[in-house]
PDB file of N, CA and C in Angstrom:
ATOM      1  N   UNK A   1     -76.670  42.394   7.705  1.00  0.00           N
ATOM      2  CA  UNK A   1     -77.552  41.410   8.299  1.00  0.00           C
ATOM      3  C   UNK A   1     -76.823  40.075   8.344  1.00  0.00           C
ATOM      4  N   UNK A   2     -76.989  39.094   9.357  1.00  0.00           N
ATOM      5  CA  UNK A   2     -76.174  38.079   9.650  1.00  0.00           C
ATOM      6  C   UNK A   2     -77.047  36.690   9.941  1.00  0.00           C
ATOM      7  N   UNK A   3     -77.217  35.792   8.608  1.00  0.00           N
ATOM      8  CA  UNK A   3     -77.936  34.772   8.828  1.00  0.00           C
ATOM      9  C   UNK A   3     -77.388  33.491   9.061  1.00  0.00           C
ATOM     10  N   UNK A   4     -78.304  32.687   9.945  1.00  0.00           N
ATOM     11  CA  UNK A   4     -77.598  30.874   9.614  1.00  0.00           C
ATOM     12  C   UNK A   4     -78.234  30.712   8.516  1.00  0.00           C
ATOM     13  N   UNK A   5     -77.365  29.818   7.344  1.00  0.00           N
ATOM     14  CA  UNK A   5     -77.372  28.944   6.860  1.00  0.00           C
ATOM     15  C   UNK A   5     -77.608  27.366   6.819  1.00  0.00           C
ATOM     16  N   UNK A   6     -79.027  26.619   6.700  1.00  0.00           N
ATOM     17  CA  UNK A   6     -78.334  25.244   6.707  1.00  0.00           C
ATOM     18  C   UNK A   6     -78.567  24.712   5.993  1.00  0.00           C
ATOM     19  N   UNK A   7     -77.821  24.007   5.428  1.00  0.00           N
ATOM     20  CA  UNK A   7     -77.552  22.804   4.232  1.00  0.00           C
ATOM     21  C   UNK A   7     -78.185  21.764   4.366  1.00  0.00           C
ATOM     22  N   UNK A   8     -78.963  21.025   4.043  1.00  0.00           N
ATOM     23  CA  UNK A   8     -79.992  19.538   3.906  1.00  0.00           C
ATOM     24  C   UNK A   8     -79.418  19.033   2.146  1.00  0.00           C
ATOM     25  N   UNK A   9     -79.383  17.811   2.544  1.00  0.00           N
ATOM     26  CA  UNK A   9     -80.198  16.740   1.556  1.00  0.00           C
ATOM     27  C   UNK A   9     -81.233  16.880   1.576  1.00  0.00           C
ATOM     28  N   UNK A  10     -82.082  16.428   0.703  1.00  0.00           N
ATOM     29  CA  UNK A  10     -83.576  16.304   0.848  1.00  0.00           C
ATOM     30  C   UNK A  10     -83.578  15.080   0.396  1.00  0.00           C
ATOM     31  N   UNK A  11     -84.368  13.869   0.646  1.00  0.00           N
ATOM     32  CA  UNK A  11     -84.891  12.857   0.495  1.00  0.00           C
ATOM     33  C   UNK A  11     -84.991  12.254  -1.007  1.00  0.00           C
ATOM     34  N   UNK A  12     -84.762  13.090  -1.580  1.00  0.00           N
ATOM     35  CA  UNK A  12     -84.351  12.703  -2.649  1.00  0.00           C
ATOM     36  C   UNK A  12     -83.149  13.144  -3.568  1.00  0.00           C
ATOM     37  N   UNK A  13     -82.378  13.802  -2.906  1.00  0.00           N
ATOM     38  CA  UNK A  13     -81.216  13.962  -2.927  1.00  0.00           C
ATOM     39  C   UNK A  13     -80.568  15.107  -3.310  1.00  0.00           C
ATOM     40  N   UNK A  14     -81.809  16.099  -3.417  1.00  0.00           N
ATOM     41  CA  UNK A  14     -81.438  17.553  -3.918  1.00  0.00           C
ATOM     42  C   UNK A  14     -80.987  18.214  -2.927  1.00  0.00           C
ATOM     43  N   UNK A  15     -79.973  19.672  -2.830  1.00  0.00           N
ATOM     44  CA  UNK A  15     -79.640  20.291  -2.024  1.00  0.00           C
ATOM     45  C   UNK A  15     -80.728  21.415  -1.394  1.00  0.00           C
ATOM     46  N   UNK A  16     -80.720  21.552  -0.354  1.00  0.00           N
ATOM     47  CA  UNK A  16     -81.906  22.432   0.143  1.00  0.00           C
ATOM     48  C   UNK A  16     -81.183  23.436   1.499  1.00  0.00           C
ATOM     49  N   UNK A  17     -81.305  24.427   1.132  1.00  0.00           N
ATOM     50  CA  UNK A  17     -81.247  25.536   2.395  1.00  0.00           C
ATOM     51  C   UNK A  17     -81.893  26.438   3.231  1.00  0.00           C
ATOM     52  N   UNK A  18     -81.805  26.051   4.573  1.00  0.00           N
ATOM     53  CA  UNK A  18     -83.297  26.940   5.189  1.00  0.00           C
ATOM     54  C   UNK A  18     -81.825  27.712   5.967  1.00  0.00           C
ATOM     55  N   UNK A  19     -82.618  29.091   6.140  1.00  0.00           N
ATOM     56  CA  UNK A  19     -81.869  30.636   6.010  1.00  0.00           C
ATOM     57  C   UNK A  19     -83.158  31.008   7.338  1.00  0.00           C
ATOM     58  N   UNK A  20     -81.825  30.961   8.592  1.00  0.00           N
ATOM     59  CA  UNK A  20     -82.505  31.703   9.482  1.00  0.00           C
ATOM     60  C   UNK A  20     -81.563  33.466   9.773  1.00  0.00           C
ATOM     61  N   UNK A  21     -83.008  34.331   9.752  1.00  0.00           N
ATOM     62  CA  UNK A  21     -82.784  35.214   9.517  1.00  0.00           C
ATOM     63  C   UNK A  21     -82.339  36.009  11.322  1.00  0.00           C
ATOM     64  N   UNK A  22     -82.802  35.392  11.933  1.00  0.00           N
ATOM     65  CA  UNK A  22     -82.517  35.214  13.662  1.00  0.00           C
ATOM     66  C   UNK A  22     -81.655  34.836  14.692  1.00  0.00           C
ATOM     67  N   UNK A  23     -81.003  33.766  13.699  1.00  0.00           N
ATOM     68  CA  UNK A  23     -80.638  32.624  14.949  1.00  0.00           C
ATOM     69  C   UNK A  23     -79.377  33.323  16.106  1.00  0.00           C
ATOM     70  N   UNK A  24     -79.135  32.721  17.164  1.00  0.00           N
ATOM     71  CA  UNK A  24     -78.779  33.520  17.780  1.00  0.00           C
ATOM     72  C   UNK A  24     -77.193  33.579  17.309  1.00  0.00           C
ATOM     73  N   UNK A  25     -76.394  34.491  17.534  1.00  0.00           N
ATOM     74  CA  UNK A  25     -74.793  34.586  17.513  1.00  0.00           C
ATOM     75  C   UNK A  25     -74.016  33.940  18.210  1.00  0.00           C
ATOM     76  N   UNK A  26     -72.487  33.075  17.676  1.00  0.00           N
ATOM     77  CA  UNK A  26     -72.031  32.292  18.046  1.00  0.00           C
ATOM     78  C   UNK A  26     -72.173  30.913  18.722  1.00  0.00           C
ATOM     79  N   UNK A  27     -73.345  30.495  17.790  1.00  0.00           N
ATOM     80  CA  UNK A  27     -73.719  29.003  18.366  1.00  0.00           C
ATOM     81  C   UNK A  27     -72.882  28.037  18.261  1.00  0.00           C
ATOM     82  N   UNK A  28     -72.573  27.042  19.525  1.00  0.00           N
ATOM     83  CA  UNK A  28     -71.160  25.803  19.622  1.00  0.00           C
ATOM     84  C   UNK A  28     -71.932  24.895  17.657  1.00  0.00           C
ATOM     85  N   UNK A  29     -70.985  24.324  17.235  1.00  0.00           N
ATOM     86  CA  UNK A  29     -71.172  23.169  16.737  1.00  0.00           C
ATOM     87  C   UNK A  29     -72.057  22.205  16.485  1.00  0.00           C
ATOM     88  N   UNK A  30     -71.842  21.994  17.912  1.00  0.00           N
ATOM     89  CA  UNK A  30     -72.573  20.913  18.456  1.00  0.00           C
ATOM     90  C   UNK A  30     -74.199  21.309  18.708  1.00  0.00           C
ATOM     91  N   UNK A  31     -74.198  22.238  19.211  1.00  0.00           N
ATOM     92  CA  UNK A  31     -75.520  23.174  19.144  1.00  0.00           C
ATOM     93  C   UNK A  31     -76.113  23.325  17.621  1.00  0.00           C
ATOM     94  N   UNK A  32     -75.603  23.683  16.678  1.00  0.00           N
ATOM     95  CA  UNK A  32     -76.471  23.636  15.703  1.00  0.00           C
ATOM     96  C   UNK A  32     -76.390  22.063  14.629  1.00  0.00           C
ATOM     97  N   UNK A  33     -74.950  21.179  15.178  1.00  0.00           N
ATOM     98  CA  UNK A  33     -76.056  19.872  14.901  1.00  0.00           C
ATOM     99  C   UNK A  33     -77.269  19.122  15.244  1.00  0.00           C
ATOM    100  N   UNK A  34     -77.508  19.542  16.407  1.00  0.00           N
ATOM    101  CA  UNK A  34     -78.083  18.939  17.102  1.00  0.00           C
ATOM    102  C   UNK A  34     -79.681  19.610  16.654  1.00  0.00           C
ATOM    103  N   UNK A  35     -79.597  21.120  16.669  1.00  0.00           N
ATOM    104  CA  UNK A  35     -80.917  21.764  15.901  1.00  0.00           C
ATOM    105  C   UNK A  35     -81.411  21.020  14.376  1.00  0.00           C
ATOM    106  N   UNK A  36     -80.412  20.862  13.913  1.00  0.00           N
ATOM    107  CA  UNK A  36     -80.317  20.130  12.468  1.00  0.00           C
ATOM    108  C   UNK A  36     -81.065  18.794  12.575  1.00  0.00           C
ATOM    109  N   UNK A  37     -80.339  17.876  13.357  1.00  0.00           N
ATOM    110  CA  UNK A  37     -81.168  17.047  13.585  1.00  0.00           C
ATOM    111  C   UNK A  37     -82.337  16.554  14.018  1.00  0.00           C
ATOM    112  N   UNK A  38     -82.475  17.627  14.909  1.00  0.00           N
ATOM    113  CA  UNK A  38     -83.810  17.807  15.084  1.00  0.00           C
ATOM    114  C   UNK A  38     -85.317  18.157  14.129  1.00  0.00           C
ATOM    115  N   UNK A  39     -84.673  19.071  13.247  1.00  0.00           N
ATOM    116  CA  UNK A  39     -85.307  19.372  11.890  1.00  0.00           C
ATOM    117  C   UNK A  39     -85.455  18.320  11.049  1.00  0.00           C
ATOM    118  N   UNK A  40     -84.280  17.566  10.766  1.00  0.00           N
ATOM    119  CA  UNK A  40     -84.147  16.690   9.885  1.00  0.00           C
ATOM    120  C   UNK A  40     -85.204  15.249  10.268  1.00  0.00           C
ATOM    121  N   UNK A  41     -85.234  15.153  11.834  1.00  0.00           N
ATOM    122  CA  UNK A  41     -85.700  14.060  12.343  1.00  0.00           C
ATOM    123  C   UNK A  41     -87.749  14.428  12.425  1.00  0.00           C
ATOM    124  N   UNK A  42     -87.808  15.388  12.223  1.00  0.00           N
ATOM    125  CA  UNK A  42     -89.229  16.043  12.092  1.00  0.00           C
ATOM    126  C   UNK A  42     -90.407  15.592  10.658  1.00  0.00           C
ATOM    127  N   UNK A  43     -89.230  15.654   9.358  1.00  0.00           N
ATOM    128  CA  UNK A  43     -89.739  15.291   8.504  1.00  0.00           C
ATOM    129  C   UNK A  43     -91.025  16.653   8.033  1.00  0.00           C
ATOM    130  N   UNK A  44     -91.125  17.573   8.589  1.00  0.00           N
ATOM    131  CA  UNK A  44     -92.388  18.413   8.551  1.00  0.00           C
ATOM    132  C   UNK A  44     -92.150  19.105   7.406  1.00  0.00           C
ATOM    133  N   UNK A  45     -90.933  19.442   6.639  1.00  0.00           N
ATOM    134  CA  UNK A  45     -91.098  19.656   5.593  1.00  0.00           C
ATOM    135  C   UNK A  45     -91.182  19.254   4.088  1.00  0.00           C
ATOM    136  N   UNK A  46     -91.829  19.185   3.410  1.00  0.00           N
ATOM    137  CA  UNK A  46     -92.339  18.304   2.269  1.00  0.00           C
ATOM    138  C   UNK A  46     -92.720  19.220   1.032  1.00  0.00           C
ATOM    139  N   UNK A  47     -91.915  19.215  -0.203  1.00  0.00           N
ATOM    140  CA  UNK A  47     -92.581  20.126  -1.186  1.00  0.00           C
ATOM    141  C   UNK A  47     -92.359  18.567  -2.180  1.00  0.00           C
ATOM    142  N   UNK A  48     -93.487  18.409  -2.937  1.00  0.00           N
ATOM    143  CA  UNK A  48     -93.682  17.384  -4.224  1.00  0.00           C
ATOM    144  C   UNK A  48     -93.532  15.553  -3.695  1.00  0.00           C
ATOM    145  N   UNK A  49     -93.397  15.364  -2.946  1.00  0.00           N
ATOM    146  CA  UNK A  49     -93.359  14.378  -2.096  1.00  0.00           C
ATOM    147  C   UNK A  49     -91.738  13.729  -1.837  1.00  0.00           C
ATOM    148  N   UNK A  50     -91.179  15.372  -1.669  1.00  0.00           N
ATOM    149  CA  UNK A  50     -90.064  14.927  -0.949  1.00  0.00           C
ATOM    150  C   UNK A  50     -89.549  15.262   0.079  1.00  0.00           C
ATOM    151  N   UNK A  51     -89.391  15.079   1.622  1.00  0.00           N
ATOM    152  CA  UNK A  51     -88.881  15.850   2.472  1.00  0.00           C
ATOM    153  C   UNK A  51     -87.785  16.849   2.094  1.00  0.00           C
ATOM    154  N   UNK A  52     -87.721  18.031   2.725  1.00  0.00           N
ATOM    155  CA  UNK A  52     -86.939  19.083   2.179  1.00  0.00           C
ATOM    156  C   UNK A  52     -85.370  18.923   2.693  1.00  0.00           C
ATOM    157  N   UNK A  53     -85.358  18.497   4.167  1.00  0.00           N
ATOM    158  CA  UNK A  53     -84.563  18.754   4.969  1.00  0.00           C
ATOM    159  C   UNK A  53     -84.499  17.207   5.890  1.00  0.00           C
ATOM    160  N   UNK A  54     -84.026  16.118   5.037  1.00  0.00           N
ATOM    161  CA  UNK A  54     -83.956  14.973   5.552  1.00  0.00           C
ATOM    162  C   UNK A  54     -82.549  14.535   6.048  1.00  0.00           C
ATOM    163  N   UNK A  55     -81.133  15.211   5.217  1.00  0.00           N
ATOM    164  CA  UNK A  55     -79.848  14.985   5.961  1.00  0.00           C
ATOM    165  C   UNK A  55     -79.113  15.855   6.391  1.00  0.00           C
ATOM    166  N   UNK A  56     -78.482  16.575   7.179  1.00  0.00           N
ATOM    167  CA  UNK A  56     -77.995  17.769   7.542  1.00  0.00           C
ATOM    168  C   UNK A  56     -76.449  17.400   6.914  1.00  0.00           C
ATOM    169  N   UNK A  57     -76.398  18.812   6.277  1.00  0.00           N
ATOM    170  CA  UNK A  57     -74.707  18.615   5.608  1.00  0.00           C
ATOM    171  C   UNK A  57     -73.890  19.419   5.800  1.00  0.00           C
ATOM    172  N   UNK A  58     -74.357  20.777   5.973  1.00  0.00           N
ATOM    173  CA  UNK A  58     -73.459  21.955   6.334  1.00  0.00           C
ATOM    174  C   UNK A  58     -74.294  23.142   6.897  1.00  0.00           C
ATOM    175  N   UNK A  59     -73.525  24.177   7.687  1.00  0.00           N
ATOM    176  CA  UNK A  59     -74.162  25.168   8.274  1.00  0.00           C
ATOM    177  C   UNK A  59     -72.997  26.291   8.377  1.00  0.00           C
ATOM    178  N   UNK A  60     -73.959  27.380   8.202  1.00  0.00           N
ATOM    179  CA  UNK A  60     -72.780  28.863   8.250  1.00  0.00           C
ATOM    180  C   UNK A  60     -73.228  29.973   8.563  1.00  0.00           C
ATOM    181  N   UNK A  61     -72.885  30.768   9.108  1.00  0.00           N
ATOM    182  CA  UNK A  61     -73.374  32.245   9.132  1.00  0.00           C
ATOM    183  C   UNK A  61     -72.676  32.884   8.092  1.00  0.00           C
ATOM    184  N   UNK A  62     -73.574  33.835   7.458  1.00  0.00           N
ATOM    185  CA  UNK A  62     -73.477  34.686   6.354  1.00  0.00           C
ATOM    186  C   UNK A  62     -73.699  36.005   6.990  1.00  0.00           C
ATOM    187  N   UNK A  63     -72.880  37.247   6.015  1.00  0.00           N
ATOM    188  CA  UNK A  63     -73.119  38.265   6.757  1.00  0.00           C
ATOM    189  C   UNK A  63     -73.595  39.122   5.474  1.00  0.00           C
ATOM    190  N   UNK A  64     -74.520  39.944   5.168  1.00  0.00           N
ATOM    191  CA  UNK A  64     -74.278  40.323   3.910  1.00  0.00           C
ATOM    192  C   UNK A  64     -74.953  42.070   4.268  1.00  0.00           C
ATOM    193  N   UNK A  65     -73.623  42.718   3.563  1.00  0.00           N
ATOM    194  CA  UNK A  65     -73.717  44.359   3.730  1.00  0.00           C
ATOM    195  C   UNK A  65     -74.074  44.785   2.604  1.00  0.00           C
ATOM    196  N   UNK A  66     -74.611  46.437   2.850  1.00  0.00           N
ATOM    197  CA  UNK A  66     -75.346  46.996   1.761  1.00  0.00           C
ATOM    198  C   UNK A  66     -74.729  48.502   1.377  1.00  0.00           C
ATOM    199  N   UNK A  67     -74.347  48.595   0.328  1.00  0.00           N
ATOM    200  CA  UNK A  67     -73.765  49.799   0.133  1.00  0.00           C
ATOM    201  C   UNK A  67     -74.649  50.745  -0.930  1.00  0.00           C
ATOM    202  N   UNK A  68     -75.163  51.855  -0.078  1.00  0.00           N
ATOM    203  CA  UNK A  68     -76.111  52.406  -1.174  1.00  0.00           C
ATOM    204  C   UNK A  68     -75.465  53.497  -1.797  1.00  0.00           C
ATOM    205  N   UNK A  69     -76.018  53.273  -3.092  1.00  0.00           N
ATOM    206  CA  UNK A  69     -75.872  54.228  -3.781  1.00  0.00           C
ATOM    207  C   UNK A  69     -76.261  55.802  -4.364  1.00  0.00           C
ATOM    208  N   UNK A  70     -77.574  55.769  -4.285  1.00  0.00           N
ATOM    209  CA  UNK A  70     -78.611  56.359  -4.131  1.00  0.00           C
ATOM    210  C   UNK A  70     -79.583  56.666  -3.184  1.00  0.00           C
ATOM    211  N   UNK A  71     -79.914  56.910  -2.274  1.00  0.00           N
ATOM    212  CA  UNK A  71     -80.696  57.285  -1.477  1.00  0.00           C
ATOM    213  C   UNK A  71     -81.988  58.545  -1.145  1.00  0.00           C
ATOM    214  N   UNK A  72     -83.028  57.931  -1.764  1.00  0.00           N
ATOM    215  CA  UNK A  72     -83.889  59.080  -2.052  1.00  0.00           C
ATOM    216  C   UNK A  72     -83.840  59.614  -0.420  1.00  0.00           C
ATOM    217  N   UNK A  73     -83.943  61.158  -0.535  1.00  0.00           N
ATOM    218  CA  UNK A  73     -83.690  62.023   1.029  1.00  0.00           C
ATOM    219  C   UNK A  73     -85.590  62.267   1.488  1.00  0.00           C
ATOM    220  N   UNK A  74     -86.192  62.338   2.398  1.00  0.00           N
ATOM    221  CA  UNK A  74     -87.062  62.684   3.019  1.00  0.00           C
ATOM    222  C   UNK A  74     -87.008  64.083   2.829  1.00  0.00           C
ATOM    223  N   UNK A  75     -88.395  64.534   2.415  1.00  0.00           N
ATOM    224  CA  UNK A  75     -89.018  65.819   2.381  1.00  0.00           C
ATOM    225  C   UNK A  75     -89.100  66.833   3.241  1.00  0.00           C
TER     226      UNK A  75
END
C-alpha cells in the first residue's frame, strides 16, 4: 500500500502527520505544496486548542509491504 505523508507544525509547535491513504501517484512538488498550504491555510483542524496542521514541513510517499506468514486457508 502506498501513502502520502505530510508533515505539519502545529501551532504550537508539535509535529503532526496526516497520512493520505489515496492520494494520487507521482504528484509535481509544487502540487503537493500547494495542497499543504491549502490545509495549513484552512486552520480546520484543531485538537486541545491547537491547530494541527498550521506549517507545512515535509511530504513523502511511503510504501509499506506485507509478508505473511501464516495464512488461515478457506474451507
Amino acid at each position: 500500500m502506498k501513502t502520502l505523508n505530510l508533515t505539519f507544525k502545529g501551532s504550537l509547535g508539535k509535529t503532526h502527520t496526516l497520512k493520505l491513504n489515496y492520494a494520487s501517484d507521482g504528484l509535481s512538488k509544487e502540487q503537493v505544496q500547494a495542497a499543504m498550504d491549502k490545509i495549513a491555510a484552512t486552520k480546520l483542524f484543531v485538537k486541545d486548542g491547537e491547530f494541527l496542521y498550521a506549517v507545512p514541513v515535509s511530504a513523502k510517499y511511503v510504501t509499506t509491504t506485507e509478508d505473511v506468514v501464516i495464512a488461515k486457508q478457506a474451507a
